[in-house]
C-alpha atoms as a PDB file:
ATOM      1  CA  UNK A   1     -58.702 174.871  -8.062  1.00  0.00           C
ATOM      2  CA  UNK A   2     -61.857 173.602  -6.627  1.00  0.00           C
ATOM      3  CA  UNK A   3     -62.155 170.288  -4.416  1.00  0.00           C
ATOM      4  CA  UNK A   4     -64.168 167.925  -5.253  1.00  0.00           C
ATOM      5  CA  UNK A   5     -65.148 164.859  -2.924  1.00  0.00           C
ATOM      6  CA  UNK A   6     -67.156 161.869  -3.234  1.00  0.00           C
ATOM      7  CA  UNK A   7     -69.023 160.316  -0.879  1.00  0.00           C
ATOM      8  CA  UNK A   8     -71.054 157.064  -1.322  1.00  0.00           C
ATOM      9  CA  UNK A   9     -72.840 153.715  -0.471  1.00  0.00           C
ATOM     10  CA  UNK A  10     -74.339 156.050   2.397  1.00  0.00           C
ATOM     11  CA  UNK A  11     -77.198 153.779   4.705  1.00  0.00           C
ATOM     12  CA  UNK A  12     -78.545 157.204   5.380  1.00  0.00           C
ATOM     13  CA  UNK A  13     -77.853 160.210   3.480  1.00  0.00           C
ATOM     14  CA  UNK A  14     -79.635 162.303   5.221  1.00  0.00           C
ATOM     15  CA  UNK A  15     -78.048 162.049   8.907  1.00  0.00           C
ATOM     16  CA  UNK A  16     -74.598 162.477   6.967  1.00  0.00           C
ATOM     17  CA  UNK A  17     -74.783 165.666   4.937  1.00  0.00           C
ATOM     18  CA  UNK A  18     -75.770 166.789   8.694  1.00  0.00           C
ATOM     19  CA  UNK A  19     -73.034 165.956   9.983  1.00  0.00           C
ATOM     20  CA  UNK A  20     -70.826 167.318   6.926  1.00  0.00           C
ATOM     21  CA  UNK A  21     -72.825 170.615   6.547  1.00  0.00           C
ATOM     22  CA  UNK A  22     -72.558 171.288  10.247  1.00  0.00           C
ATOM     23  CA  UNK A  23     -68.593 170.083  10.141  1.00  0.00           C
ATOM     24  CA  UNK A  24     -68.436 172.488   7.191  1.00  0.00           C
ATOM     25  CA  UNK A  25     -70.469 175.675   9.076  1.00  0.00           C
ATOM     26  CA  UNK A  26     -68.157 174.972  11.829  1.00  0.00           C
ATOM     27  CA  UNK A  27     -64.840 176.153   9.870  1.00  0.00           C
ATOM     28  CA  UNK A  28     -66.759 178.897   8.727  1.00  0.00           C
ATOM     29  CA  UNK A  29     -67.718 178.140   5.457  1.00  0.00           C
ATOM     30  CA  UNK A  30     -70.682 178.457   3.304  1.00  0.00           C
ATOM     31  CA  UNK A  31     -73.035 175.561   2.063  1.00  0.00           C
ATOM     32  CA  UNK A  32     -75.493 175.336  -0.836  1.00  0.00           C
ATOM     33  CA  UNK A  33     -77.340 171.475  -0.528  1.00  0.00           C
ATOM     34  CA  UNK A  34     -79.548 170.708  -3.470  1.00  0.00           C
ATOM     35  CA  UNK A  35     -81.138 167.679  -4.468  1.00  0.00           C
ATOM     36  CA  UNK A  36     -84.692 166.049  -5.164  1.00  0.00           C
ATOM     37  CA  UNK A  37     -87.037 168.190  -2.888  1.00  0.00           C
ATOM     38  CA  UNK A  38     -88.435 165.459  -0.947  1.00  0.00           C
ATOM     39  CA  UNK A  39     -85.251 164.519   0.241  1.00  0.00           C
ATOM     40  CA  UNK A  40     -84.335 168.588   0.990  1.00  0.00           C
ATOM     41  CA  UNK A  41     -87.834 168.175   2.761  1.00  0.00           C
ATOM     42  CA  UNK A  42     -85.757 165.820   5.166  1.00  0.00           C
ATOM     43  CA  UNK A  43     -82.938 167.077   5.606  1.00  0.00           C
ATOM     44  CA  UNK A  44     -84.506 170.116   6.503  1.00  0.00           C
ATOM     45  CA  UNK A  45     -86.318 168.313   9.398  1.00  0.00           C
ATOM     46  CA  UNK A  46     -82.727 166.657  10.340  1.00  0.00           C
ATOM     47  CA  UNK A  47     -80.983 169.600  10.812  1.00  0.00           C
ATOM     48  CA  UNK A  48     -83.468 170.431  13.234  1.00  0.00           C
ATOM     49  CA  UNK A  49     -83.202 167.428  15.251  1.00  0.00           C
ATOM     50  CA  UNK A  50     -80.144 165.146  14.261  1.00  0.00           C
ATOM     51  CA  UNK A  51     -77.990 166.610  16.965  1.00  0.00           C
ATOM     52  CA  UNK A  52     -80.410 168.058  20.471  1.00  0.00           C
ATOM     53  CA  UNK A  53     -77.440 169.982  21.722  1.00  0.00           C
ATOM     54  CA  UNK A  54     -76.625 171.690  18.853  1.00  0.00           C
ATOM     55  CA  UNK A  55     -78.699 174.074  15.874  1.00  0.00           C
ATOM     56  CA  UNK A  56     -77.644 174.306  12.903  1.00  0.00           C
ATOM     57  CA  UNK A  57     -78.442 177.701  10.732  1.00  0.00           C
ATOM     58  CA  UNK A  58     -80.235 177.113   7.759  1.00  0.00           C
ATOM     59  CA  UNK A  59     -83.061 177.881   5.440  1.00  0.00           C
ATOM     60  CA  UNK A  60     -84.926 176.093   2.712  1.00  0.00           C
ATOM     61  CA  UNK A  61     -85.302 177.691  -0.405  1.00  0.00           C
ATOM     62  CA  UNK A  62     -88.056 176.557  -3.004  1.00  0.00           C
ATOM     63  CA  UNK A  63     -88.530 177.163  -6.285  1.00  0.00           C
ATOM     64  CA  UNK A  64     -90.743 180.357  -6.779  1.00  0.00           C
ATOM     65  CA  UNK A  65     -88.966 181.760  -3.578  1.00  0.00           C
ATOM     66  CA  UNK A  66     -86.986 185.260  -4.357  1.00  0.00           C
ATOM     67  CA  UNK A  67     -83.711 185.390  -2.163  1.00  0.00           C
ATOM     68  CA  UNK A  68     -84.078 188.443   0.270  1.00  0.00           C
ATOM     69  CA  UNK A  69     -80.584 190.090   1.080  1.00  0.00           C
ATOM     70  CA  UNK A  70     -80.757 189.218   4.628  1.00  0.00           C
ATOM     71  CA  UNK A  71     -80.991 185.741   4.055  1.00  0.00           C
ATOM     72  CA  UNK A  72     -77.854 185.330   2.465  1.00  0.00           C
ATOM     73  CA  UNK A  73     -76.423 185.471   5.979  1.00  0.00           C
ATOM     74  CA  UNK A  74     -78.012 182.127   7.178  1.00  0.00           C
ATOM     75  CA  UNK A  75     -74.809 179.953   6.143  1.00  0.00           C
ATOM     76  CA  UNK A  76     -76.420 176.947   5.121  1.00  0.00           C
ATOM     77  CA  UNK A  77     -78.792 176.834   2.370  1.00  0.00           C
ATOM     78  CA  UNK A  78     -81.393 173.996   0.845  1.00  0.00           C
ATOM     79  CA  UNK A  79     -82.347 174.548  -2.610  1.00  0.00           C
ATOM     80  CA  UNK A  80     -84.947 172.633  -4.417  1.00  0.00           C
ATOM     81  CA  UNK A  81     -83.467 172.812  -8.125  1.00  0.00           C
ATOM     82  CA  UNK A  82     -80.064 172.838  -8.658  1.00  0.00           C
ATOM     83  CA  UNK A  83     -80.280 175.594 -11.419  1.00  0.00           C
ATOM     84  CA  UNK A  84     -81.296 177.875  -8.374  1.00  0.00           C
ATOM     85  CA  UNK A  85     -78.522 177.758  -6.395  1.00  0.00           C
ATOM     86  CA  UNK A  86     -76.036 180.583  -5.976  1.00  0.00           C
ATOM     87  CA  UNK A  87     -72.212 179.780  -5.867  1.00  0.00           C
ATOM     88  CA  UNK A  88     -71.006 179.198  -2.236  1.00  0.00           C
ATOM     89  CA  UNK A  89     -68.152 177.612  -0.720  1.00  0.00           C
ATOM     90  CA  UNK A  90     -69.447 174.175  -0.368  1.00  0.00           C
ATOM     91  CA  UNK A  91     -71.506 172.391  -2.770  1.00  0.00           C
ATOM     92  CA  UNK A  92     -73.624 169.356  -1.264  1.00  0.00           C
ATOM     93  CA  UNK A  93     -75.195 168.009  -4.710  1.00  0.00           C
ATOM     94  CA  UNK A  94     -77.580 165.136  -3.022  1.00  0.00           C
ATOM     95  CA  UNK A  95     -79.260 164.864  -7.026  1.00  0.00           C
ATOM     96  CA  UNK A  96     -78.359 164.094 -10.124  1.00  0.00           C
ATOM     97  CA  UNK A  97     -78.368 167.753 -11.527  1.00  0.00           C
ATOM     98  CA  UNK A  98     -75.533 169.735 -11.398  1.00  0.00           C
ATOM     99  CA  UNK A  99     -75.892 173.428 -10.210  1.00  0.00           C
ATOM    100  CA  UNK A 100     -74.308 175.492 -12.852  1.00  0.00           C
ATOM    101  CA  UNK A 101     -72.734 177.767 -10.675  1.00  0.00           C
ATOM    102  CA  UNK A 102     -70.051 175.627  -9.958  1.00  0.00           C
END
């Protein structure tokens, strides 16, 4: 049975689903974030930067993007429309949209 947590009145969204991706990577699992893109757009540049000492594997996958087997090793994965992405261990829905895989 899948888990399913919620998590709100966040002051920044952002700088949290860093710190719960990267809590989430750490135990080994695999993360699928979607949401509006300009906010993917952030959180892409947060994972960068949000923590100096530490990096955080991930790639940002947009809409007209094809999904090359070797990426599917980078654990942590931004997609721009829900409807694009895959099933993976962890589901960060940061939208409205629900991704139909899970």
């Amino acid at each position: 049975m899948p888990e399913v947590d919620f998590h709100t009145g966040l002051s920044d969204l952002p700088g949290y689903a860093c710190r719960l991706m990267r809590k989430a990577w750490r135990q080994g699992r695999q993360i699928v974030a979607t949401g509006p893109p300009l906010l993917l757009q952030q959180l892409d540049g947060q994972l960068w930067t949000f923590d100096p000492d530490d990096f955080v594997p991930h790639l940002r996958l947009r809409r007209d993007e094809p999904i090359a087997a070797a990426l599917r090793r980078t654990p942590i994965w931004l997609a721009d429309l829900a409807g694009q992405a895959p099933s993976r261990d962890v589901l960060v829905n940061l939208g409205p949209d629900l991704a139909p895989a899970f």
